[in-house]
Protein backbone atom coordinates (compact mmCIF):
# COMPACT_ATOMS: atom_id res chain seq x y z
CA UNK A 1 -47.20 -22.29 -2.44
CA UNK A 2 -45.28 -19.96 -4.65
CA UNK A 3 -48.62 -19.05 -6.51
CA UNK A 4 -50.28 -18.27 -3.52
CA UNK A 5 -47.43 -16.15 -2.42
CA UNK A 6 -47.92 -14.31 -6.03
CA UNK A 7 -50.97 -13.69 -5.31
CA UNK A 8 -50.94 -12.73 -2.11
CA UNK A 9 -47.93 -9.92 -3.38
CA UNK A 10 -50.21 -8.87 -6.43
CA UNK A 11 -53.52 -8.74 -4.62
CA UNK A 12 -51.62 -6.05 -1.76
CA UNK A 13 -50.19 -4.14 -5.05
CA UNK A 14 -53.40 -3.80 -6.39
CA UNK A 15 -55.31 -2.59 -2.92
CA UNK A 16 -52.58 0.31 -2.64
CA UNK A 17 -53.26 0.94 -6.08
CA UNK A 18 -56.93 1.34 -5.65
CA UNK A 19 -56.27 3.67 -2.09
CA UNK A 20 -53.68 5.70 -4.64
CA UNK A 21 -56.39 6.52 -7.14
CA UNK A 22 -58.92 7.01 -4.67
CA UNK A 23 -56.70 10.03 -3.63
CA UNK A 24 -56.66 10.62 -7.31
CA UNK A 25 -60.18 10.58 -8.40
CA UNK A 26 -61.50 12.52 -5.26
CA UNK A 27 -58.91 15.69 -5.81
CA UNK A 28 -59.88 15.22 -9.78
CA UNK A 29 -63.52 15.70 -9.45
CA UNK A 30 -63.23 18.39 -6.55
CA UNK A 31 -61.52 20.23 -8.28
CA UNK A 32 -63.41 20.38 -11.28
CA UNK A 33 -66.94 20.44 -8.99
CA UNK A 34 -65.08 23.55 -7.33
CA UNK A 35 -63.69 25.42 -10.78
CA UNK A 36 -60.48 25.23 -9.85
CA UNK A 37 -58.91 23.78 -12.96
CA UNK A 38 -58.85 27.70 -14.41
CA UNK A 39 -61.38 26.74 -17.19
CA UNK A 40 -65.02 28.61 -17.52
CA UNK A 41 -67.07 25.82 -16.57
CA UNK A 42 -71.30 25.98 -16.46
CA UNK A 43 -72.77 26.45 -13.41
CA UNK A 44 -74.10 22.87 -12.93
CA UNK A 45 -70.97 21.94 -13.19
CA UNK A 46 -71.00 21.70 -8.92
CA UNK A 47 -72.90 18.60 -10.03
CA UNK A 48 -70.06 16.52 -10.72
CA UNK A 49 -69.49 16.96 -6.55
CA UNK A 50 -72.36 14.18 -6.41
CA UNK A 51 -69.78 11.66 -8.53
CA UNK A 52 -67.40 11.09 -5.12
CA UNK A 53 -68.95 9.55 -3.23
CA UNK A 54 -69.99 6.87 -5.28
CA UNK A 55 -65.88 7.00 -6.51
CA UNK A 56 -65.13 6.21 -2.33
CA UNK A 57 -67.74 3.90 -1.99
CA UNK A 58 -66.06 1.68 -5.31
CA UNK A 59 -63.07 2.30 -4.05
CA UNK A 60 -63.58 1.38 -0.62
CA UNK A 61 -65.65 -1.86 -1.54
CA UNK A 62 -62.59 -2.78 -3.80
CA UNK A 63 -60.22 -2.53 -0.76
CA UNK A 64 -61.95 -4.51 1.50
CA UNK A 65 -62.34 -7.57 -1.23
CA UNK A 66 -58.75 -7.25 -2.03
CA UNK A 67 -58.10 -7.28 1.93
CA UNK A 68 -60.44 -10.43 2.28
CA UNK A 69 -58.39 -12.14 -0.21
CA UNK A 70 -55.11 -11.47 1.65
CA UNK A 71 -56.82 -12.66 4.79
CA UNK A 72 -57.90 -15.82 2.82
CA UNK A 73 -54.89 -16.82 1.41
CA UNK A 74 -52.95 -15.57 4.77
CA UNK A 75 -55.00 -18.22 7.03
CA UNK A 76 -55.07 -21.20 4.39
CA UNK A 77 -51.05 -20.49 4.59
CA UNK A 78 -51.08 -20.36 8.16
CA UNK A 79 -53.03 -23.68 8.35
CA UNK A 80 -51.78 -25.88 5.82
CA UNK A 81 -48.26 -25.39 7.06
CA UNK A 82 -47.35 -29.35 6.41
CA UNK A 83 -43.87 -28.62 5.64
CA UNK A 84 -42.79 -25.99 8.18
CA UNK A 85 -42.39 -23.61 5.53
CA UNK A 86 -41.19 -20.02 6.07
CA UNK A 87 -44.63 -18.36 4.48
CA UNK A 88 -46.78 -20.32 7.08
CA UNK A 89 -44.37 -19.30 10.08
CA UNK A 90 -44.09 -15.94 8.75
CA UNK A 91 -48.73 -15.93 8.94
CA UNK A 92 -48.50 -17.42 12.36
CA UNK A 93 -46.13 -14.35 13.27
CA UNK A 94 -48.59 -11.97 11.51
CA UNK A 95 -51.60 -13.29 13.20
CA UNK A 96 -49.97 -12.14 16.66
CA UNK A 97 -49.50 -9.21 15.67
CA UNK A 98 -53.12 -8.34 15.07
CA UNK A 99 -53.42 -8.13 18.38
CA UNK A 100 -50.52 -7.15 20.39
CA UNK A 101 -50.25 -6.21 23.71
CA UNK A 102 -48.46 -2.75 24.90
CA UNK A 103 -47.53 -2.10 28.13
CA UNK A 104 -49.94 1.20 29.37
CA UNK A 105 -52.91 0.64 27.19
CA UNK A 106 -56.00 -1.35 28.13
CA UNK A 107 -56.54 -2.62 24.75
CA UNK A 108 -54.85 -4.59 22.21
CA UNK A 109 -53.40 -3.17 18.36
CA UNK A 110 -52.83 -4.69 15.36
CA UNK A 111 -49.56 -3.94 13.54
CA UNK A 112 -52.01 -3.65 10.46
CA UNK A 113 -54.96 -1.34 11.65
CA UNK A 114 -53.63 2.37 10.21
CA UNK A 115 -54.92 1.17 6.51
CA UNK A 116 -57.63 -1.11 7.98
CA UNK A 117 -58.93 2.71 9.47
CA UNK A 118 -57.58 4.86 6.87
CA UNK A 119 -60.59 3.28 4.05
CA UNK A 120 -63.40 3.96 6.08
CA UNK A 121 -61.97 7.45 8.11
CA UNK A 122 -61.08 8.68 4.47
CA UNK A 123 -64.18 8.33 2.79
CA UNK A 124 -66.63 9.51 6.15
CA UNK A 125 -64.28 12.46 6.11
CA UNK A 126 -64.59 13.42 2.17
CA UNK A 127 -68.81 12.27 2.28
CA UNK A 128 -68.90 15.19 5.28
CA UNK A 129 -66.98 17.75 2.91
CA UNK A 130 -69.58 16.70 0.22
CA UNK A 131 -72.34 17.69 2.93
CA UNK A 132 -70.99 20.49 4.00
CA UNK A 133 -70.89 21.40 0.33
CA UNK A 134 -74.30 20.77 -0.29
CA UNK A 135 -75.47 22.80 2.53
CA UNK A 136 -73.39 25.64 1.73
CA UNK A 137 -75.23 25.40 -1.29
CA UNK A 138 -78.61 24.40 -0.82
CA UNK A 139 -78.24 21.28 -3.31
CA UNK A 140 -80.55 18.85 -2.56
CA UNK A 141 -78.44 16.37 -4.90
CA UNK A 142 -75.40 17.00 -3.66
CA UNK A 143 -76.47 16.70 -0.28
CA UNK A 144 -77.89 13.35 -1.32
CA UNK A 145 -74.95 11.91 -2.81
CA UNK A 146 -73.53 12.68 0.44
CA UNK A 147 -76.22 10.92 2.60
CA UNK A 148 -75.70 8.24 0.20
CA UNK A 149 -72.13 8.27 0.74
CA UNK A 150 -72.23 8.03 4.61
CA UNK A 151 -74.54 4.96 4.48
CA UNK A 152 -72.71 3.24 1.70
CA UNK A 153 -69.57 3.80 3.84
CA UNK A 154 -71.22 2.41 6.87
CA UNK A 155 -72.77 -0.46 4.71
CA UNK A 156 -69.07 -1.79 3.05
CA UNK A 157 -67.63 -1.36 6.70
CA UNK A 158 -70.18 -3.71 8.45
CA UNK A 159 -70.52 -5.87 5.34
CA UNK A 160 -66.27 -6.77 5.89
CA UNK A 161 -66.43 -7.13 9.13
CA UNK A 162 -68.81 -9.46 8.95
CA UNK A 163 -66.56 -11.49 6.47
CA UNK A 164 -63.81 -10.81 7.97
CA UNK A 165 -65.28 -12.55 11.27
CA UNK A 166 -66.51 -15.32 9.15
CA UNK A 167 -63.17 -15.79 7.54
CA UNK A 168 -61.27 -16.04 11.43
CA UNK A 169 -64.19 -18.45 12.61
CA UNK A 170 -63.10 -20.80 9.24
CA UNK A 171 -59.53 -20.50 9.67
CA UNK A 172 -59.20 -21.84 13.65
């Protein structure tokens, strides 16, 4: 149990890590795509715009594995609780709180969802910035990457949702 706990600690460590750099990588190309770094850079230097969203699309498809994983090891804790130990009370706890009740609202809210919607938010909000860009422009390539962006947003959302479905159906 204690190795799955490990994991469990080192596999969250590494998502935030991967969110940090995102942050990171997006500011790092933008501003060298926009010439703010002070240097005299070519002209098709703008190009370099068309690198982010392929850098949110990594980065997002690396969250939602890592997330997967915590899910995975979360409900093989929360069912193989033989002992009564304090990891597989402590899952049963979180599960509820995935979807809690509060008193006014018509729907339910995880405890959990602000990162859950920050991935996905983030990177629709940068791709738009890149298309905006490209318009402004008139770059067919960076509006492109952009397109590209949107739909490879779109396609790592549906694609863990639909694993993360599959992973609840396993787990009851």
């Amino acid at each position: 149990m204690e190795s799955l706990r490990t994991e469990l600690v080192e596999t969250q460590k590494a998502r935030t890590e991967f969110i940090r750099w995102k942050l990171v990588l997006v500011a790092s190309i933008g501003a060298v795509g926009l010439g703010l770094t002070g240097s005299k850079l070519a002209p098709e230097s703008k190009l370099v715009i068309c690198c982010i969203p392929f850098v949110c699309v990594y980065v997002d498809t690396m969250c939602r594995h890592f997330s997967l994983r915590v899910q995975v090891i979360g409900n093989f804790l929360r069912g193989n609780d033989d002992a009564g130990s304090i990891l597989g009370a402590y899952e049963r706890f979180v599960r509820k709180t995935r979807k809690m009740e509060v008193p006014g609202l018509p729907w339910k809210v995880s405890a959990f969802a602000l990162q859950r919607v920050l991935i996905p938010i983030s990177s629709t909000l940068i791709n738009l910035f890149v298309l905006v860009y490209g318009l402004s422009l008139h770059n067919r390539l960076i509006l492109c990457s952009a397109v590209a962006g949107l739909v490879s947003t779109m396609l790592v959302e549906v694609s863990y949702r639909i694993r993360q479905s599959a992973i609840n159906r396993a787990s009851i």
